[in-house]
C-alpha atoms as a PDB file:
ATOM      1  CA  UNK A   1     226.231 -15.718  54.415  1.00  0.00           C
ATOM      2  CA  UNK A   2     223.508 -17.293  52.584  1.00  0.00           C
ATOM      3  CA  UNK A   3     219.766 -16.332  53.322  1.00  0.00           C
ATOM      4  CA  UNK A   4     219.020 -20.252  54.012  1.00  0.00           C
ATOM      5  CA  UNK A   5     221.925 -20.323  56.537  1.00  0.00           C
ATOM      6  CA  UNK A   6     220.397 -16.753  58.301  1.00  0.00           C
ATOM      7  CA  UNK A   7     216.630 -18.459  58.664  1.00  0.00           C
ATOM      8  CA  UNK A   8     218.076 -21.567  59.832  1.00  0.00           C
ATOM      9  CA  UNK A   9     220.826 -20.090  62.318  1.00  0.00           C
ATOM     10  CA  UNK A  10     217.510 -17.639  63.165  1.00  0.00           C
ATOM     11  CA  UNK A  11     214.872 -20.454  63.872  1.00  0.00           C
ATOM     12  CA  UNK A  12     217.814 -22.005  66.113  1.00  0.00           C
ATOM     13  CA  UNK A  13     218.324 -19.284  67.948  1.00  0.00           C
ATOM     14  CA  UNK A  14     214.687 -18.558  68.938  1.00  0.00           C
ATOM     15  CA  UNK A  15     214.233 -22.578  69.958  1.00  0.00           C
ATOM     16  CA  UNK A  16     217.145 -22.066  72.373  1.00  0.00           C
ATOM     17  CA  UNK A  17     215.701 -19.383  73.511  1.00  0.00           C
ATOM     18  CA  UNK A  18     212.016 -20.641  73.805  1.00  0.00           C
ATOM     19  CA  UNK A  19     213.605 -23.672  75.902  1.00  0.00           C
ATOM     20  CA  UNK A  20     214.093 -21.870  78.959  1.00  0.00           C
ATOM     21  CA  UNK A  21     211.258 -19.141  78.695  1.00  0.00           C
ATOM     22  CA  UNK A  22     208.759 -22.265  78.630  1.00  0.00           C
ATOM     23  CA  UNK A  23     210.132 -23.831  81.316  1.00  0.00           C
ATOM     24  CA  UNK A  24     209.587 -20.200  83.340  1.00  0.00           C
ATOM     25  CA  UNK A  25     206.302 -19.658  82.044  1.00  0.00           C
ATOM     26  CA  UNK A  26     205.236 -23.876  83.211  1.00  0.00           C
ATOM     27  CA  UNK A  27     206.798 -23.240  86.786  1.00  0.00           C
ATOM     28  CA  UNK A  28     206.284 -19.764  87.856  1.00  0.00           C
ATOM     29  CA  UNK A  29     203.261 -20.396  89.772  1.00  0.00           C
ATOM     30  CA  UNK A  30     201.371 -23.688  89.446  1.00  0.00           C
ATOM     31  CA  UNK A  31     197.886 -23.675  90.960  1.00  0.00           C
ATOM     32  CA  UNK A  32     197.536 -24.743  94.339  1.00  0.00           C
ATOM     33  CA  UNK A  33     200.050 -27.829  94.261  1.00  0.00           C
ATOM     34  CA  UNK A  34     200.379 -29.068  97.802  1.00  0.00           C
ATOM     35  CA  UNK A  35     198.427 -31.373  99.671  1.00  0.00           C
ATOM     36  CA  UNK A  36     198.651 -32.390 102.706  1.00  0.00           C
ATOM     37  CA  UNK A  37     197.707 -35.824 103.953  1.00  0.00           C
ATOM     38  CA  UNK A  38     197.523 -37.591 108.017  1.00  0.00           C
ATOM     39  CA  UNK A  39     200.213 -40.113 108.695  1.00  0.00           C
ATOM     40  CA  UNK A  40     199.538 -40.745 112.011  1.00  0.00           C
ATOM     41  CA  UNK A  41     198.499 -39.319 115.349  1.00  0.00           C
ATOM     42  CA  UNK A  42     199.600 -39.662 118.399  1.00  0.00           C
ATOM     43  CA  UNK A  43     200.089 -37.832 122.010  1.00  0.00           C
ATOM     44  CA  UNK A  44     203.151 -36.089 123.928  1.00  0.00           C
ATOM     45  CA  UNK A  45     203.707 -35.789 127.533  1.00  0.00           C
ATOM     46  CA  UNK A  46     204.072 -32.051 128.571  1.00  0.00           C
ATOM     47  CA  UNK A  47     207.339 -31.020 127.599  1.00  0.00           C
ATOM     48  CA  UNK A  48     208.225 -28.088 129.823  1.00  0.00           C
ATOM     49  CA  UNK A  49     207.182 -26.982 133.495  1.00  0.00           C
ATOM     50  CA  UNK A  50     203.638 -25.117 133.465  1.00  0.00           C
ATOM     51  CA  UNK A  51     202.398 -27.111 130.284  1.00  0.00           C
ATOM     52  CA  UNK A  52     199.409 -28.775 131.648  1.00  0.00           C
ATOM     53  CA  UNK A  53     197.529 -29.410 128.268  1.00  0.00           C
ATOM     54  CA  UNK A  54     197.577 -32.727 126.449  1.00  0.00           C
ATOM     55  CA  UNK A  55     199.044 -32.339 123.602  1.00  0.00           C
ATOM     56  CA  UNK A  56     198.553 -34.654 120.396  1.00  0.00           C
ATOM     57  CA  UNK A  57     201.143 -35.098 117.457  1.00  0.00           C
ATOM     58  CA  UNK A  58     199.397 -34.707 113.887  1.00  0.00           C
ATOM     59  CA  UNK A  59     201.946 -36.507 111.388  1.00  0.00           C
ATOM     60  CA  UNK A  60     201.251 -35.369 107.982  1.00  0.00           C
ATOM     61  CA  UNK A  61     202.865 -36.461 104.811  1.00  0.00           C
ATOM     62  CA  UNK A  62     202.968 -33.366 102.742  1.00  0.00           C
ATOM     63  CA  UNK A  63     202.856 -33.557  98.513  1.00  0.00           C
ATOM     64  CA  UNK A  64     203.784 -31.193  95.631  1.00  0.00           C
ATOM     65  CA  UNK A  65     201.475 -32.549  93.351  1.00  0.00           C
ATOM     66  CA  UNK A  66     202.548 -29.461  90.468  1.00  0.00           C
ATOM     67  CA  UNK A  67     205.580 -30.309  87.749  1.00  0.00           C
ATOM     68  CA  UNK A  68     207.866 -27.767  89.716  1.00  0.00           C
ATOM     69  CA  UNK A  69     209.529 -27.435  92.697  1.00  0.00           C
ATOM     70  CA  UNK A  70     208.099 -25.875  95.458  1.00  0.00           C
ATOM     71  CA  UNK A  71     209.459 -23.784  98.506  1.00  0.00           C
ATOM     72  CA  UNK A  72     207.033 -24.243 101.667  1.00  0.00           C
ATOM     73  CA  UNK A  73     207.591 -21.234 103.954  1.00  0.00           C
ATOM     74  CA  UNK A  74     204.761 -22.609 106.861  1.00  0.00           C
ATOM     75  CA  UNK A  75     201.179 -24.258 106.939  1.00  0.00           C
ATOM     76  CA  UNK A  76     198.718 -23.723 109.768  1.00  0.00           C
ATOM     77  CA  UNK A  77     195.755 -25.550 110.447  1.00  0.00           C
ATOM     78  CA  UNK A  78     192.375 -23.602 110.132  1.00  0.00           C
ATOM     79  CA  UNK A  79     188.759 -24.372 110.266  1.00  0.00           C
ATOM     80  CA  UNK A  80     186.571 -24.487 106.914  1.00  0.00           C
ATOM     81  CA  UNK A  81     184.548 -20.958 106.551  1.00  0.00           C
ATOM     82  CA  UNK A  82     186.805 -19.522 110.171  1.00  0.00           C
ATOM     83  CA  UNK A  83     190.323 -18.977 108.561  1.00  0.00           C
ATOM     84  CA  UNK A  84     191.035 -17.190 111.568  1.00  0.00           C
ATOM     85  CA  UNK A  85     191.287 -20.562 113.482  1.00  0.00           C
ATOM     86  CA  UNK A  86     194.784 -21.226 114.585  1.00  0.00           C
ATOM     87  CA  UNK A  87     196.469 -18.340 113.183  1.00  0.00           C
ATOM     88  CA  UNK A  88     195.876 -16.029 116.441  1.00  0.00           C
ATOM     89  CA  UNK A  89     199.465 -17.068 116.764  1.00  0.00           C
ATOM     90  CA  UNK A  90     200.797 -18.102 113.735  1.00  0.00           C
ATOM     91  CA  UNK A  91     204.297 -18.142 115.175  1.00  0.00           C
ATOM     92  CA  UNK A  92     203.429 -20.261 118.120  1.00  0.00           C
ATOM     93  CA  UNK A  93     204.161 -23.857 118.712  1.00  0.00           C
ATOM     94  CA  UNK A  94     200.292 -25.411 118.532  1.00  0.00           C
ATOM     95  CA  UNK A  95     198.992 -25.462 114.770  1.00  0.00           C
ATOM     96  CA  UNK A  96     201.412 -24.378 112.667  1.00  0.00           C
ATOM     97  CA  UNK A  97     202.979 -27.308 110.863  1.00  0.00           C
ATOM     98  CA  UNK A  98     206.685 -27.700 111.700  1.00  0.00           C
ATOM     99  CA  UNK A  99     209.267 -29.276 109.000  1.00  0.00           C
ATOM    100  CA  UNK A 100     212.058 -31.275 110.539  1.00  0.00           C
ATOM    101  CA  UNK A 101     215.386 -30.979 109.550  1.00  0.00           C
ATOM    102  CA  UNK A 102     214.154 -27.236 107.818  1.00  0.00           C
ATOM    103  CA  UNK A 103     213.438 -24.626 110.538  1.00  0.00           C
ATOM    104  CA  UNK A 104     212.288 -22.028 108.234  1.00  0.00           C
ATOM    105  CA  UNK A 105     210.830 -23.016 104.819  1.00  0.00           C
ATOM    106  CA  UNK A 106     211.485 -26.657 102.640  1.00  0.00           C
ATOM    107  CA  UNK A 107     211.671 -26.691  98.992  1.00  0.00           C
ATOM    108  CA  UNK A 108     209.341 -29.926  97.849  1.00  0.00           C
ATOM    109  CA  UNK A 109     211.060 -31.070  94.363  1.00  0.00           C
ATOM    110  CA  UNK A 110     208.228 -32.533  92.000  1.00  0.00           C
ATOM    111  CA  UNK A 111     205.763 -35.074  92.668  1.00  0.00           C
ATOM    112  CA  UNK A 112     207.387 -35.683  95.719  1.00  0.00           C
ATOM    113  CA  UNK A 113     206.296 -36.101  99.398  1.00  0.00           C
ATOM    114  CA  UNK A 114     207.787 -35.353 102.181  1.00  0.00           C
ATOM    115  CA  UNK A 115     206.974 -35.610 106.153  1.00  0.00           C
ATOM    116  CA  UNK A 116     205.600 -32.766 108.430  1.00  0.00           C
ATOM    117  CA  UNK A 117     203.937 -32.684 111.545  1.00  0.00           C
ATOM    118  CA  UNK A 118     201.848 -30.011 114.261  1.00  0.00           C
ATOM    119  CA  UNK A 119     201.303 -29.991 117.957  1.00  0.00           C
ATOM    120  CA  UNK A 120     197.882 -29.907 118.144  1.00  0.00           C
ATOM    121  CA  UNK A 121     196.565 -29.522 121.885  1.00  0.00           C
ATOM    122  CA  UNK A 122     193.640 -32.343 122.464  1.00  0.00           C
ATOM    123  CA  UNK A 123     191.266 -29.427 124.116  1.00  0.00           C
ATOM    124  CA  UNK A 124     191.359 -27.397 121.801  1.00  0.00           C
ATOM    125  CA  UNK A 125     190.706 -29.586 119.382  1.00  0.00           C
ATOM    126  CA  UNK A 126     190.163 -33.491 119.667  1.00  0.00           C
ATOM    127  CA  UNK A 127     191.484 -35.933 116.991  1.00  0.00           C
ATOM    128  CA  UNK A 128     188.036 -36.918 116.514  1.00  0.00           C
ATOM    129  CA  UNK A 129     187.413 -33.789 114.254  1.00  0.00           C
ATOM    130  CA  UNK A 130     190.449 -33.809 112.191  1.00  0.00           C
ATOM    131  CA  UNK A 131     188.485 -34.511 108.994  1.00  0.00           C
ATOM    132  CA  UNK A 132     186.903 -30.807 109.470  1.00  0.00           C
ATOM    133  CA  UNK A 133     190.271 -29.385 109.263  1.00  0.00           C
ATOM    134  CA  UNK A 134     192.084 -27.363 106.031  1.00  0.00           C
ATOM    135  CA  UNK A 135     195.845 -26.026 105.837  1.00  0.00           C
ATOM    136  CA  UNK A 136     196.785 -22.539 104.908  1.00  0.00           C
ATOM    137  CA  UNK A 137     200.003 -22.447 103.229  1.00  0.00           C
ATOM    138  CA  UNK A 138     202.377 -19.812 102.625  1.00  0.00           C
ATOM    139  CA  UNK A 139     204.737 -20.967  99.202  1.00  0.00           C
ATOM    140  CA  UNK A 140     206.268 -19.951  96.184  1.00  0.00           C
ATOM    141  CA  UNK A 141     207.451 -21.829  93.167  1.00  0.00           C
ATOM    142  CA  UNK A 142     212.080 -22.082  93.415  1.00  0.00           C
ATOM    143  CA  UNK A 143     211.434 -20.199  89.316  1.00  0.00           C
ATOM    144  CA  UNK A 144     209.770 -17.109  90.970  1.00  0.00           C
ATOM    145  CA  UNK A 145     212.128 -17.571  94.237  1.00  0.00           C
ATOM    146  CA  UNK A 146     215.269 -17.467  92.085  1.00  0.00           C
ATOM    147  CA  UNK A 147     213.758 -14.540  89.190  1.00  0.00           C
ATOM    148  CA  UNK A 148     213.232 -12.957  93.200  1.00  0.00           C
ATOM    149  CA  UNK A 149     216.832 -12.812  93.803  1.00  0.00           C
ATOM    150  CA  UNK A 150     218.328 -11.825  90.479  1.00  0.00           C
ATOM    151  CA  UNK A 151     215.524  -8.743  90.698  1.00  0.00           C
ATOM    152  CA  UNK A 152     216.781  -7.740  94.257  1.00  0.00           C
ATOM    153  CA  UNK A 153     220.115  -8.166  92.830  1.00  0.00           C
ATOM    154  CA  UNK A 154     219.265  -5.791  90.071  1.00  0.00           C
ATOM    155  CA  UNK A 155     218.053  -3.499  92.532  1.00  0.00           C
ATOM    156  CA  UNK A 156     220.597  -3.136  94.962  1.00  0.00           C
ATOM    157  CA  UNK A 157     223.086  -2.865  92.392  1.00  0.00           C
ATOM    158  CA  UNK A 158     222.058  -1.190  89.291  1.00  0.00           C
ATOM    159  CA  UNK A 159     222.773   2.469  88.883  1.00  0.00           C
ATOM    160  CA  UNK A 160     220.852   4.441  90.685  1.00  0.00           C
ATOM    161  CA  UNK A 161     218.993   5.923  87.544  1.00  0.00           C
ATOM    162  CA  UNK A 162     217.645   2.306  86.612  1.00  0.00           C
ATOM    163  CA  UNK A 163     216.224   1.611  89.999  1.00  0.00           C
ATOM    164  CA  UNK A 164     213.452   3.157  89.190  1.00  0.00           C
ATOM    165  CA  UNK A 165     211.816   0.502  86.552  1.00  0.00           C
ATOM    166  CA  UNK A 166     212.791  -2.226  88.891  1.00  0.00           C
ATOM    167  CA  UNK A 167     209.655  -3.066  90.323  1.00  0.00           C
ATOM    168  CA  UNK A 168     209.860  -4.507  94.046  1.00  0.00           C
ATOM    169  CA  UNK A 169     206.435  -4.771  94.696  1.00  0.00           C
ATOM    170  CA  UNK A 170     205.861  -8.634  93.535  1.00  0.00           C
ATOM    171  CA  UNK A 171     204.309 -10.604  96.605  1.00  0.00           C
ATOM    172  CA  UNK A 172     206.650 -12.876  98.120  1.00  0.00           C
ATOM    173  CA  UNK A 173     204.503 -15.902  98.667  1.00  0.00           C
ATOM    174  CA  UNK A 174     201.447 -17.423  97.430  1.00  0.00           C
ATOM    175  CA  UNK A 175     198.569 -18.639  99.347  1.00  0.00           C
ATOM    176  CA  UNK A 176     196.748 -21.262  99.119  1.00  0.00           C
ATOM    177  CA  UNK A 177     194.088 -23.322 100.947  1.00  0.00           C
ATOM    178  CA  UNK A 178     193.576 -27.201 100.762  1.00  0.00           C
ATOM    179  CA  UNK A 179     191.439 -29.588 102.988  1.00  0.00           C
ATOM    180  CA  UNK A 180     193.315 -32.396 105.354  1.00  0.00           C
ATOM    181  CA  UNK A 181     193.240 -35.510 103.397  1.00  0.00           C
ATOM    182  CA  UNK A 182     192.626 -38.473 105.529  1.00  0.00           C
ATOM    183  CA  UNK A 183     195.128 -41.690 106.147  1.00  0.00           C
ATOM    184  CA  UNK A 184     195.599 -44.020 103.830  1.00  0.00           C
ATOM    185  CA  UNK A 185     194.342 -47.589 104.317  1.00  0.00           C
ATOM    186  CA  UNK A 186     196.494 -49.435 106.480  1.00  0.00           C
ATOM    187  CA  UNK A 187     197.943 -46.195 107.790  1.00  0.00           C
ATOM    188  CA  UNK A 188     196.791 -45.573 111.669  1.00  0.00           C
ATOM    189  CA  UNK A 189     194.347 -43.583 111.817  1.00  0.00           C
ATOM    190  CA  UNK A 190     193.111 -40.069 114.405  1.00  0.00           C
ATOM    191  CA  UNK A 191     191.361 -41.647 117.810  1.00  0.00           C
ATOM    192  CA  UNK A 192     190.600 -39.996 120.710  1.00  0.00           C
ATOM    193  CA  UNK A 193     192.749 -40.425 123.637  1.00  0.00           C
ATOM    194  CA  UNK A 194     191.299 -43.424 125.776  1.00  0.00           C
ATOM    195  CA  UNK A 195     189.256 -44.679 122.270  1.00  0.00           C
END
């Protein structure tokens, strides 16, 4: 084979192969790429027997601002400087945003938004002060998700000599912090109940 034919069939090789290593190294973990913006408030009647609180609907519209898809595992809603505001119960039903039609985590393609809400109970914290509030999200980027898999693959099925320098200690989520953005004009905004 000629020397001219090696380089070329070389130089091809390593663009084919650059291809899909940028396109891991550009979505493994953009920086903080959600945001999450009101849509609407509004108020539910107690739902179950014992419920005595008012409870108030926060719609949000939630964005993946980033160039790669995102999987959203759960949000809650926090104070600025007291992160420990709202997540006594992260679990529970009052601020931790829920994603309908995806019980457990959504995957947000691209520049693309998509609707959330959380129960948000009116004495614990009127609409009034939304604008204080910031969301604490748990995500990770579909790359990482899916390198995630193939590694536990690896793991759990690799000889039992190679285990070893398969490492299994990579977090499983980011976590990331981003204020509430406000409606947008013409979108209805927070009042208090009775304003």
């Amino acid at each position: 084979m000629f020397p001219r034919i090696r380089h070329l069939l070389l130089v091809l090789f390593l663009g084919l192969l650059f291809i899909p290593l940028a396109y891991v190294a550009l979505t493994w973990s953009p920086p903080n790429p959600l945001r999450f913006r009101v849509a609407g408030y509004g108020y539910e009647a107690p739902s179950r027997e014992g419920q005595f609180r008012v409870s108030g609907k926060l719609n949000m519209i939630v964005e993946n601002t980033s160039s790669a898809p995102v999987k959203l595992f759960f949000a809650v809603l926090t104070e600025p400087g007291n992160p420990a505001r709202g997540i006594v119960d992260p679990f529970g039903p009052h601020w931790t945003v829920a994603m309908p039609h995806h019980p457990t985590s959504m995957i947000i393609p691209p520049h693309t938004s998509l609707p959330c809400f959380s129960i948000v109970p009116e004495d614990d914290y009127p609409a009034s002060a939304l604008e204080k509030i910031e969301l604490s999200y748990h995500w990770i980027s579909t790359t990482r998700a899916k390198v995630s898999e193939v590694r536990e693959w690896l793991f759990f099925h690799a000889p039992a000599f190679v285990r070893p320098h398969i490492t299994m200690d990579w977090p499983s989520s980011n976590v990331d912090t981003t204020p509430l953005q406000p409606a947008l004009p013409g979108q209805s905004q927070p009042q208090s109940r009775g304003g």
